[in-house]
Structure formats: structure tokens, C-alpha cells
Protein backbone atom coordinates (compact mmCIF):
# COMPACT_ATOMS: atom_id res chain seq x y z
CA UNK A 1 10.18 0.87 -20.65
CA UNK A 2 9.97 -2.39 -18.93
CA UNK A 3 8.08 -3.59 -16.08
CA UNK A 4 11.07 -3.48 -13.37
CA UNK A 5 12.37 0.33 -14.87
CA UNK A 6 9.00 1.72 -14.23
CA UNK A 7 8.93 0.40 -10.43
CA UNK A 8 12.41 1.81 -9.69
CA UNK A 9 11.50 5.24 -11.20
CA UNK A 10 8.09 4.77 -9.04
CA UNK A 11 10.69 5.84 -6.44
CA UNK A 12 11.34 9.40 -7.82
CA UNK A 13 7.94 9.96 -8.32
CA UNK A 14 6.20 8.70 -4.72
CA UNK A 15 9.02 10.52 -2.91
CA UNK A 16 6.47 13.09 -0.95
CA UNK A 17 8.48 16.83 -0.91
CA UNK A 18 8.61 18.57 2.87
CA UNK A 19 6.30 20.77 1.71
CA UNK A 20 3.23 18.33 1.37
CA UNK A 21 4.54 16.32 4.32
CA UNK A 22 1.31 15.52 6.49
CA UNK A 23 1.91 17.16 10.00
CA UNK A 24 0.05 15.90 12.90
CA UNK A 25 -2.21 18.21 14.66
CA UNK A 26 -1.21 16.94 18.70
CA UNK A 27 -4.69 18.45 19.60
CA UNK A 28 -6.73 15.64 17.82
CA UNK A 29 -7.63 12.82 20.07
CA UNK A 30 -6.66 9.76 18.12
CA UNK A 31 -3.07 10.22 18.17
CA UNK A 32 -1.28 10.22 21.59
CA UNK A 33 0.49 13.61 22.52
CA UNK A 34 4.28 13.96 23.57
CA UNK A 35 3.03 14.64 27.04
CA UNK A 36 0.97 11.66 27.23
CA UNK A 37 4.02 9.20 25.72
CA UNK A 38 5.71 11.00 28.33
CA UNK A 39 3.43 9.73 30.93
CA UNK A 40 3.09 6.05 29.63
CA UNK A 41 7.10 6.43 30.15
CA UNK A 42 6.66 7.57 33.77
CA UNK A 43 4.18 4.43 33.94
CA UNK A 44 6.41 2.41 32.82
CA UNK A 45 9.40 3.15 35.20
CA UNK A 46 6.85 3.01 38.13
CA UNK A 47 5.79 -0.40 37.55
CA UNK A 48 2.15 0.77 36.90
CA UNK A 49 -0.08 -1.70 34.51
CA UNK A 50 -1.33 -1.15 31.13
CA UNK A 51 -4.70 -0.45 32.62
CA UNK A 52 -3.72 1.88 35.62
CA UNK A 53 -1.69 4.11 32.75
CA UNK A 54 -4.75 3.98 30.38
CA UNK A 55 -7.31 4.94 33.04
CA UNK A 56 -4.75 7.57 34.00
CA UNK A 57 -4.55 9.39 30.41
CA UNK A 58 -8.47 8.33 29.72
CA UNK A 59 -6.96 6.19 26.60
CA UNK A 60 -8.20 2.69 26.07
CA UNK A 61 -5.58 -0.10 27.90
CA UNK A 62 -5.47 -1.44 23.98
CA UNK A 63 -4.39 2.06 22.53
CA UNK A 64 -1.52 2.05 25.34
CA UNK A 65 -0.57 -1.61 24.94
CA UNK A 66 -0.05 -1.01 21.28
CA UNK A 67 1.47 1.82 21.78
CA UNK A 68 4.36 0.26 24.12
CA UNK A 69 4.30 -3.02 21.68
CA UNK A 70 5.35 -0.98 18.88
CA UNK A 71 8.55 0.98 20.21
CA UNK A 72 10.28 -1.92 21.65
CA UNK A 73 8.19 -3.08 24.69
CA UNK A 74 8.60 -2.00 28.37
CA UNK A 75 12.13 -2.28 28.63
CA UNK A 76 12.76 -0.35 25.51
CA UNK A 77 10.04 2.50 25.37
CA UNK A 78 11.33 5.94 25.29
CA UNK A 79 8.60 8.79 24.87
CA UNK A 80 11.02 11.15 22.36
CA UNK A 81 11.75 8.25 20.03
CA UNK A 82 8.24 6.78 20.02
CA UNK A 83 6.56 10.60 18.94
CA UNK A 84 8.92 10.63 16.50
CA UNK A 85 8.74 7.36 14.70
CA UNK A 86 4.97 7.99 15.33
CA UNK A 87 5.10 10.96 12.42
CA UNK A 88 7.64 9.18 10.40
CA UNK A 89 4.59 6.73 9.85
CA UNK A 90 2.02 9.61 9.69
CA UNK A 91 4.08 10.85 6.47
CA UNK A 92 1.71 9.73 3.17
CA UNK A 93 2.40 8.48 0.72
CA UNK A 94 5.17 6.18 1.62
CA UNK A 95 7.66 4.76 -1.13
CA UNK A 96 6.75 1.43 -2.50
CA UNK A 97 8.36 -1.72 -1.24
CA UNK A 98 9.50 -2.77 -4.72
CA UNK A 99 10.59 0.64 -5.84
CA UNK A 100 13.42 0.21 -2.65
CA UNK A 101 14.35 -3.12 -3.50
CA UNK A 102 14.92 -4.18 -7.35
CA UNK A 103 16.04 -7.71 -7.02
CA UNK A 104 12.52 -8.09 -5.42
CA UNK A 105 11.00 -6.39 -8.52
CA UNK A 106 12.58 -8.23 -10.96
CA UNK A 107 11.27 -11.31 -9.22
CA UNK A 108 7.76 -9.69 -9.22
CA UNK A 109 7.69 -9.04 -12.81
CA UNK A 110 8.89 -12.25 -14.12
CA UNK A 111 5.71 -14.09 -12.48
CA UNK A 112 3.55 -11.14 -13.02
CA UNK A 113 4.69 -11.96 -17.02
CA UNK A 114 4.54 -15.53 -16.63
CA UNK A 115 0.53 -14.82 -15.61
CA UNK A 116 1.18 -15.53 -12.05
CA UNK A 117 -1.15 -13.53 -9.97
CA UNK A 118 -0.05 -11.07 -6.95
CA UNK A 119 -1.42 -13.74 -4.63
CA UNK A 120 0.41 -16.62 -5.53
CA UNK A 121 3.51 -14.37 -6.52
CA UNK A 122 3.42 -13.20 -2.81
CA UNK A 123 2.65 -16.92 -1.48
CA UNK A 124 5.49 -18.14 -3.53
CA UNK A 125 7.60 -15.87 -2.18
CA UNK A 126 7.05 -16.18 1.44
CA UNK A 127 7.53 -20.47 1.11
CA UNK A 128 10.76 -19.98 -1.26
CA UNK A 129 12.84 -16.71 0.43
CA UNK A 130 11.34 -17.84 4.17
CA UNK A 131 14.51 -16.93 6.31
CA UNK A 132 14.76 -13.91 3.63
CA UNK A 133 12.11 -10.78 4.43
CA UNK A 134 13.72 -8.81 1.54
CA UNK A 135 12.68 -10.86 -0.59
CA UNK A 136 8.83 -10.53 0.16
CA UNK A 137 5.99 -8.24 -0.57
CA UNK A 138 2.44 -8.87 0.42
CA UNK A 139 -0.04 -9.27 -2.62
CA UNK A 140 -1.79 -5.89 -1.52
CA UNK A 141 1.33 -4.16 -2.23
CA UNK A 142 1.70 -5.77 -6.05
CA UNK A 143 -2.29 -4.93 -6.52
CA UNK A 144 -1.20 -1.03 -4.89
CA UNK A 145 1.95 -0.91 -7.26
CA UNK A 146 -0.46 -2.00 -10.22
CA UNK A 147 -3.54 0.24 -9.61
CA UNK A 148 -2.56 3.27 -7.83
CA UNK A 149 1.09 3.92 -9.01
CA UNK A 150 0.90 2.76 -12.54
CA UNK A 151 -0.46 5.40 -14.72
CA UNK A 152 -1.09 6.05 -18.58
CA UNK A 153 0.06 3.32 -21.39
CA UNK A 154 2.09 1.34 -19.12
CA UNK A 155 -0.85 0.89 -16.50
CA UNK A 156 -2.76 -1.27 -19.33
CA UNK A 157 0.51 -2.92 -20.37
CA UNK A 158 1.04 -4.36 -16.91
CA UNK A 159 -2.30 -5.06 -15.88
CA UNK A 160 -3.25 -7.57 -18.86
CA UNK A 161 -0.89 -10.25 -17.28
CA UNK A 162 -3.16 -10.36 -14.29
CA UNK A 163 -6.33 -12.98 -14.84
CA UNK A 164 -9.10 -10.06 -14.55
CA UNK A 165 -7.55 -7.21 -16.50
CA UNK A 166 -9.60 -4.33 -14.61
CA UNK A 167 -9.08 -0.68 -15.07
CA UNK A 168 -9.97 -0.03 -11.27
CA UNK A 169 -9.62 -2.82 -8.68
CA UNK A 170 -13.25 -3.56 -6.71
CA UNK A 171 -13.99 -4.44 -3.59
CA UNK A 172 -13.96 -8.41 -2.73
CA UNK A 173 -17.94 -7.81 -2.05
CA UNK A 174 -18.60 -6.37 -5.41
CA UNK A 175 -20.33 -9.63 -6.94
CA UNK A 176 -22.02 -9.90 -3.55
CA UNK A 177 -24.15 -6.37 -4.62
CA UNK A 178 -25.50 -7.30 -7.98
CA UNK A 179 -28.81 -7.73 -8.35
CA UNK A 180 -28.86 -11.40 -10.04
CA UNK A 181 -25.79 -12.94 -7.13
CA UNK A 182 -26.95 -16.39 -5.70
CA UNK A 183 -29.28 -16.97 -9.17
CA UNK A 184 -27.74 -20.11 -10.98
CA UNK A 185 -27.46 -19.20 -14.70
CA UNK A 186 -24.21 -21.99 -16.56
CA UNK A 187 -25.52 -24.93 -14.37
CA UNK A 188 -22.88 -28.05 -12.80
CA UNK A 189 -24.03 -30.37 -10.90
CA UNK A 190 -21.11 -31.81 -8.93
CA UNK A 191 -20.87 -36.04 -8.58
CA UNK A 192 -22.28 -37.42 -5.28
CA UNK A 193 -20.02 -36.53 -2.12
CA UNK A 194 -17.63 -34.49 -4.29
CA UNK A 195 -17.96 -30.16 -3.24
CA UNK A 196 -14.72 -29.88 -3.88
CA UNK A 197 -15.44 -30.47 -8.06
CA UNK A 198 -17.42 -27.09 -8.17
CA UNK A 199 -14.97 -25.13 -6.90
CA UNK A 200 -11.90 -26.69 -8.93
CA UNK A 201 -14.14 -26.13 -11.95
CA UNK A 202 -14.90 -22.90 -11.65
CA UNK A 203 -10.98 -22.11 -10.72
CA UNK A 204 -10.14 -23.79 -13.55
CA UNK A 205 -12.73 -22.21 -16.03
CA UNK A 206 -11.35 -18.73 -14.66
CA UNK A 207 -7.48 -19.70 -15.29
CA UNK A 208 -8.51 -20.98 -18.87
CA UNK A 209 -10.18 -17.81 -19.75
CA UNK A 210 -6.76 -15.78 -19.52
CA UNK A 211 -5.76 -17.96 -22.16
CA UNK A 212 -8.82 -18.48 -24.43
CA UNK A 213 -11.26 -15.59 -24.06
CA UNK A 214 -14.86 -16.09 -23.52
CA UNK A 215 -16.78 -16.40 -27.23
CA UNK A 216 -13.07 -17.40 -29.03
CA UNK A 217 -13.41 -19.94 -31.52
CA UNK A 218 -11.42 -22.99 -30.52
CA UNK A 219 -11.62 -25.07 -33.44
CA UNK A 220 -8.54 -23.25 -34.91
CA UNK A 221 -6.78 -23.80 -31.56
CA UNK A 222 -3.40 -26.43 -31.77
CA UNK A 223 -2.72 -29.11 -29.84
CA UNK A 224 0.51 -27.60 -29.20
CA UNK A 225 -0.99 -24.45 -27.94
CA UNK A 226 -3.06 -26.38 -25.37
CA UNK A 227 0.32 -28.39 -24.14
CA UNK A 228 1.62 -24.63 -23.80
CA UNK A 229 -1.12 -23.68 -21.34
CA UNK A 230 -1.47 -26.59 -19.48
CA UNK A 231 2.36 -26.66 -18.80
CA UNK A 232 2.20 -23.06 -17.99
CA UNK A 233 -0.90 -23.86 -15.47
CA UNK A 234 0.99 -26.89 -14.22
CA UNK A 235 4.09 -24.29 -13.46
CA UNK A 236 2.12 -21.88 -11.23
CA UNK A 237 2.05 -22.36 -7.68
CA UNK A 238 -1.59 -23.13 -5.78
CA UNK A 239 -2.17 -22.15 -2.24
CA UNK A 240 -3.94 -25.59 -1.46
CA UNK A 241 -0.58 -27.42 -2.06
CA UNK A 242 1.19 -24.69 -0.28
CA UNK A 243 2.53 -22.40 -2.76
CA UNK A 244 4.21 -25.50 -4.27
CA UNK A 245 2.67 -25.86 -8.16
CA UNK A 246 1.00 -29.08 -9.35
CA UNK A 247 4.39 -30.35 -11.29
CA UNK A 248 6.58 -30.02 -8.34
CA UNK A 249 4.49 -32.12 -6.27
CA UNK A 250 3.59 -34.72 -9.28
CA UNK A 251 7.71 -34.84 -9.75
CA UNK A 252 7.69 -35.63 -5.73
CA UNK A 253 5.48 -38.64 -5.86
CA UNK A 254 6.68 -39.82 -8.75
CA UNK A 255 10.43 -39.78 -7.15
CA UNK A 256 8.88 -41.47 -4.06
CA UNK A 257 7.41 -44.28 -5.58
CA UNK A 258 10.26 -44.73 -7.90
């Protein structure tokens, strides 16, 4: 089953049935009650102000102002429409962007092969298909699609393209809790009034390892493996040049001073 197949069937199996649907209780107090959308309306047509309504339902002016922002303003809020598109959001778990839209999938899964990872796949994305929202998906949801939807066999098969090939994702502080983080162990000293050389190196040292494996014996390695890599590395977009990859911009200076 390929990459894109799975993701469409993802659709099937994320569809939530009525019976699990998650129903709001309209007696808890962080979720605003028909009546009380009903009096933000009545606000509303009397001119009141985001803060005279809040004080009047004892709500926070920024629960009321984000309440009006999201159905359509002032102009546009209705109470009825608002409650309900309130528990159309409530309903969990919601079908995944690129199980609704397989030209975006296809798209996904070709960089995802190609050892792009979700963040410069969704980068990419937003700079190339920019007048095009279809054709976009946030990295989160590619990490979500990976991790919590993927199951079995295919879960391993899709997560070795990505650079760390984790069973469970961790938390962007997990380093930051082990016992040994700020010690320096494999020491580089960067040259005089160049910072920016320790991070490229350890970028780079982290891009090479999806290649070559720490402990691998590279004597055995070709040259024309190596010219592989480094075209493929060369291919892949970086956020500091925008989402454009190093060859596209190498091909633009060379054009401009040709």
C-alpha cells in the first residue's frame, strides 16, 4: 500500500460515528451557552462594546471578542449559526487535511520520500502554492498524520524517511530535561567572529546522518554515492533562504552575473 493510499483510506477510518460524537454539556463554564450568544447578539444590535457585553454575561471582553471574530464579525454574527458551528468544532477527532485532499497528499509524500522533512515540506508549500490554500498543510498536521494516524507496518515504513526515525514524537524540550544538556562532550570551536559555523555544522552533521548512520564505515563509501547526497541536500529547500533550496539560489547568481 503506498504512502498516498493509506492517507485517503485515513478518511474511512477517522470518520467519528454519531454515536461517539462529543456533545457539549451547555452547563460547563468554558463554552458560551445559546442564551449567552443570544445576548452578545442583542449587544451587538444595541451598539454596546465588547467590554459592556462581557461585564454583562461575567465573560472576559477577550472570550467575547473572539467569539464575534470567529462568526463573521459584528455585522455578520448570528447567535443560532455561531452555537452551531461552535459544536461542529467540538466534534473530535476531525478528518485529516490530507485524507480530504489527495493532490495535496501526493505532494506530501513525494518530499516526505525524497527525505524532505514536514517542516520544509510545509514551508515549501506555503512559498510555491501562495495564492493556493489547498495546496497547504501545516508541518503539525504531517507530524499528526505520521504519529497518531499511522499504525502497524506502515507506521515504520513512513516514518524512516523523516531525519529522526522515532517511534513516538517528544516534546521540543525533551533534550532540555536530560541530566548531561549544556555539558560539551564532541567539541568545535567555531573561527573568530563566525556563530553562525556551529550551528551550520551541527545542521549539517544531523542531515548527513540520514544518509550515513552514526558508527558506518565510510571507507567503502563511492564517490558517486556522496555526489548522490550532496545533490539530494542541495535539492531540499532551507528556511534561511526562504524555502528556496541551495541550487535554486546558486542557479540565480550564477544567471545574474552571467
Amino acid at each position: 500500500m503506498t504512502w498516498v493510499v493509506f492517507i485517503l483510506r485515513c478518511k474511512e477510518r477517522w470518520r467519528e460515528p454519531a454515536a461517539f460524537a462529543r456533545h457539549r454539556d451547555d452547563g460547563l463554564a468554558l463554552h458560551l451557552t445559546l442564551a449567552e450568544r443570544e445576548e452578545i447578539s442583542r449587544g451587538i444590535v444595541s451598539d454596546h462594546s465588547i467590554r459592556t457585553i462581557a461585564s454583562q454575561l461575567g465573560r472576559a471582553p477577550s472570550t467575547v471578542s473572539r467569539e464575534i471574530q470567529r462568526n463573521g464579525g459584528r455585522r455578520r454574527y448570528r447567535a443560532n449559526k455561531a452555537d452551531e458551528a461552535s459544536r461542529e468544532r467540538a466534534l473530535r477527532p476531525k478528518i485529516c487535511k490530507l485524507a480530504q485532499n489527495p493532490a495535496l497528499a501526493r505532494i506530501v509524500a513525494t518530499k516526505l520520500i525524497s527525505r524532505w522533512s514536514p517542516w520544509q515540506i510545509a514551508g515549501w508549500l506555503k512559498r510555491t502554492y501562495a495564492d493556493n490554500e489547498s495546496l497547504q498543510v501545516s508541518h503539525e498536521t504531517i507530524y499528526k498524520t505520521l504519529y497518531i494516524q499511522a499504525r502497524g507496518a506502515l507506521k515504520k515504513e513512513l516514518i524512516k524517511h523523516l531525519r529522526r526515525s522515532r517511534a513516538m514524537r517528544r516534546s521540543q524540550h525533551h533534550t532540555q530535561k536530560k541530566g548531561k544538556h549544556g555539558q560539551i562532550t564532541n567539541v568545535y570551536f567555531c573561527d573568530p567572529q563566525q556563530p553562525w559555523q556551529r550551528g551550520s555544522n551541527e545542521n549539517t552533521n544531523g542531515l548527513l546522518r540520514q544518509y550515513f548512520p552514526k558508527g558506518m564505515d565510510l571507507s567503502n563509501v563511492h564517490q558517486n554515492r556522496l555526489n548522490a547526497v550532496a545533490r539530494e541536500l542541495n535539492e531540499r529547500p532551507r528556511e534561511t533562504l526562504q524555502f528556496y533550496s541551495p541550487a535554486e539560489k546558486f542557479n540565480e547568481c550564477v544567471a545574474s552575473t552571467g
